[in-house]
Protein backbone atom coordinates (compact mmCIF):
# COMPACT_ATOMS: atom_id res chain seq x y z
CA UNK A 1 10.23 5.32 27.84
CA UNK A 2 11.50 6.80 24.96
CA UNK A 3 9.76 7.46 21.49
CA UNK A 4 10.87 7.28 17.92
CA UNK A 5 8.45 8.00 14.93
CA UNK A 6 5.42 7.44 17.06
CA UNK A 7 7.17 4.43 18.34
CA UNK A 8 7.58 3.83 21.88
CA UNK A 9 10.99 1.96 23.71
CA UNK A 10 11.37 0.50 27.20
CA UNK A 11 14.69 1.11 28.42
CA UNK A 12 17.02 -1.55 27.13
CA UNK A 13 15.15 -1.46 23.78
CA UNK A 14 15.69 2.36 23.75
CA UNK A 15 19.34 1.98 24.82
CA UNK A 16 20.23 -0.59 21.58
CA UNK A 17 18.56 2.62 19.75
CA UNK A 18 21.22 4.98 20.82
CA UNK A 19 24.22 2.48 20.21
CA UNK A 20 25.12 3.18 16.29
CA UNK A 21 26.06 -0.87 16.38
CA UNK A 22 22.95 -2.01 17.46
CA UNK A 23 20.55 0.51 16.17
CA UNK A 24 17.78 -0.61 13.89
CA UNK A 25 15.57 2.03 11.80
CA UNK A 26 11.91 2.46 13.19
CA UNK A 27 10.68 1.43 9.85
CA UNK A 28 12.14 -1.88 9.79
CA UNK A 29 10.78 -2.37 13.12
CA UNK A 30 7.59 -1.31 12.15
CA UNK A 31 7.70 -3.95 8.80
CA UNK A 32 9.16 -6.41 11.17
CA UNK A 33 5.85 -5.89 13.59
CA UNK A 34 3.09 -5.24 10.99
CA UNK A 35 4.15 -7.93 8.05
CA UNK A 36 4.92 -10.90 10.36
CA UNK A 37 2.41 -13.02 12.20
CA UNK A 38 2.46 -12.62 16.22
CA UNK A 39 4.13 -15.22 18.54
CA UNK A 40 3.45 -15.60 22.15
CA UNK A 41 6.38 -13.91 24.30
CA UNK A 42 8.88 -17.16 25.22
CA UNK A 43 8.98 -15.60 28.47
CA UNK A 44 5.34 -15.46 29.05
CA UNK A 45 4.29 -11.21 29.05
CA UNK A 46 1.57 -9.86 27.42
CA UNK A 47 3.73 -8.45 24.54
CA UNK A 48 4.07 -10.17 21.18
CA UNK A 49 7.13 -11.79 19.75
CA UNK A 50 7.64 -10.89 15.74
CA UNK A 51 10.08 -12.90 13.71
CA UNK A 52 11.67 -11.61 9.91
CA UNK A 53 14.88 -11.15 8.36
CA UNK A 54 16.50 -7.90 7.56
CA UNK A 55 19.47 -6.29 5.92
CA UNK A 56 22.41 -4.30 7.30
CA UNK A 57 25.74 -3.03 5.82
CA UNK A 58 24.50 -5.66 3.05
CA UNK A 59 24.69 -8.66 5.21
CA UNK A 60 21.26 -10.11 6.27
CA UNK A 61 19.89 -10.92 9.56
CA UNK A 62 17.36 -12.69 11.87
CA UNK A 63 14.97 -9.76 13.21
CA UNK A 64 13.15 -10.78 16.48
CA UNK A 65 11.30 -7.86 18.07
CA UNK A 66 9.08 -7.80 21.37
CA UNK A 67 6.34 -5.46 20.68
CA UNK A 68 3.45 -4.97 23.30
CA UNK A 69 0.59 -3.31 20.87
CA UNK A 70 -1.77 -2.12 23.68
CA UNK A 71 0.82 0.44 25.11
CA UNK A 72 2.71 0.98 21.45
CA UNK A 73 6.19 0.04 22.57
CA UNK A 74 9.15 -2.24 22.06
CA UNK A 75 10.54 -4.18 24.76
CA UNK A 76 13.41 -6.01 23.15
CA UNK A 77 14.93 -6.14 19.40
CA UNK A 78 17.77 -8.48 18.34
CA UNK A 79 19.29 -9.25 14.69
CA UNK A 80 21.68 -12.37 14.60
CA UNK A 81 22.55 -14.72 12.22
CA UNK A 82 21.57 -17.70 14.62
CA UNK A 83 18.35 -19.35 14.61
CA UNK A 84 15.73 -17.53 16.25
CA UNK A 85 12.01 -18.19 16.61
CA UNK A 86 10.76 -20.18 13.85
CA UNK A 87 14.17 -18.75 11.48
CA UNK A 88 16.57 -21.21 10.72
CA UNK A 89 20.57 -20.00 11.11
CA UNK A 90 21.73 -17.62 8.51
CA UNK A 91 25.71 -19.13 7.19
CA UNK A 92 28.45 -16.82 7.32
């Protein structure tokens, strides 16, 4: 596991960190996690599903981030413009 600002990252999360096109600053992560309510993980694990838009090279985005609070880290981020969670599609 990796850690970023206090922030911990399984291994896929962590590896999206190091790719400059699919990075996504801590902070927003942590907005994304403490402004948005909780959803059950789709897939069933004991981590938390968060849901929220955000901006990037002044486009906007869908946010969905996998957050486990107990042990602190992210499993899984994603920012698309399709629907996701309870976010309807973003146009082009």
């Amino acid at each position: 596991m990796k850690v970023w600002d206090g922030l911990g990252f399984a291994s896929k999360a962590a590896q999206q960190m190091d790719n400059p096109d699919r990075f996504v600053p801590v902070q927003t992560l942590r907005d994304a996690i403490e402004s948005t309510k909780a959803c059950l993980d789709p897939r069933g694990s004991l981590a938390e599903m968060h849901y929220t838009t955000m901006t990037k090279n002044g486009q906007t985005y869908n946010l969905e981030v996998l957050y486990d609070k107990a042990t602190n880290t992210v499993y899984h981020f994603e920012y698309t413009r399709k629907a996701i969670g309870d976010l309807p599609a973003i146009p082009k």
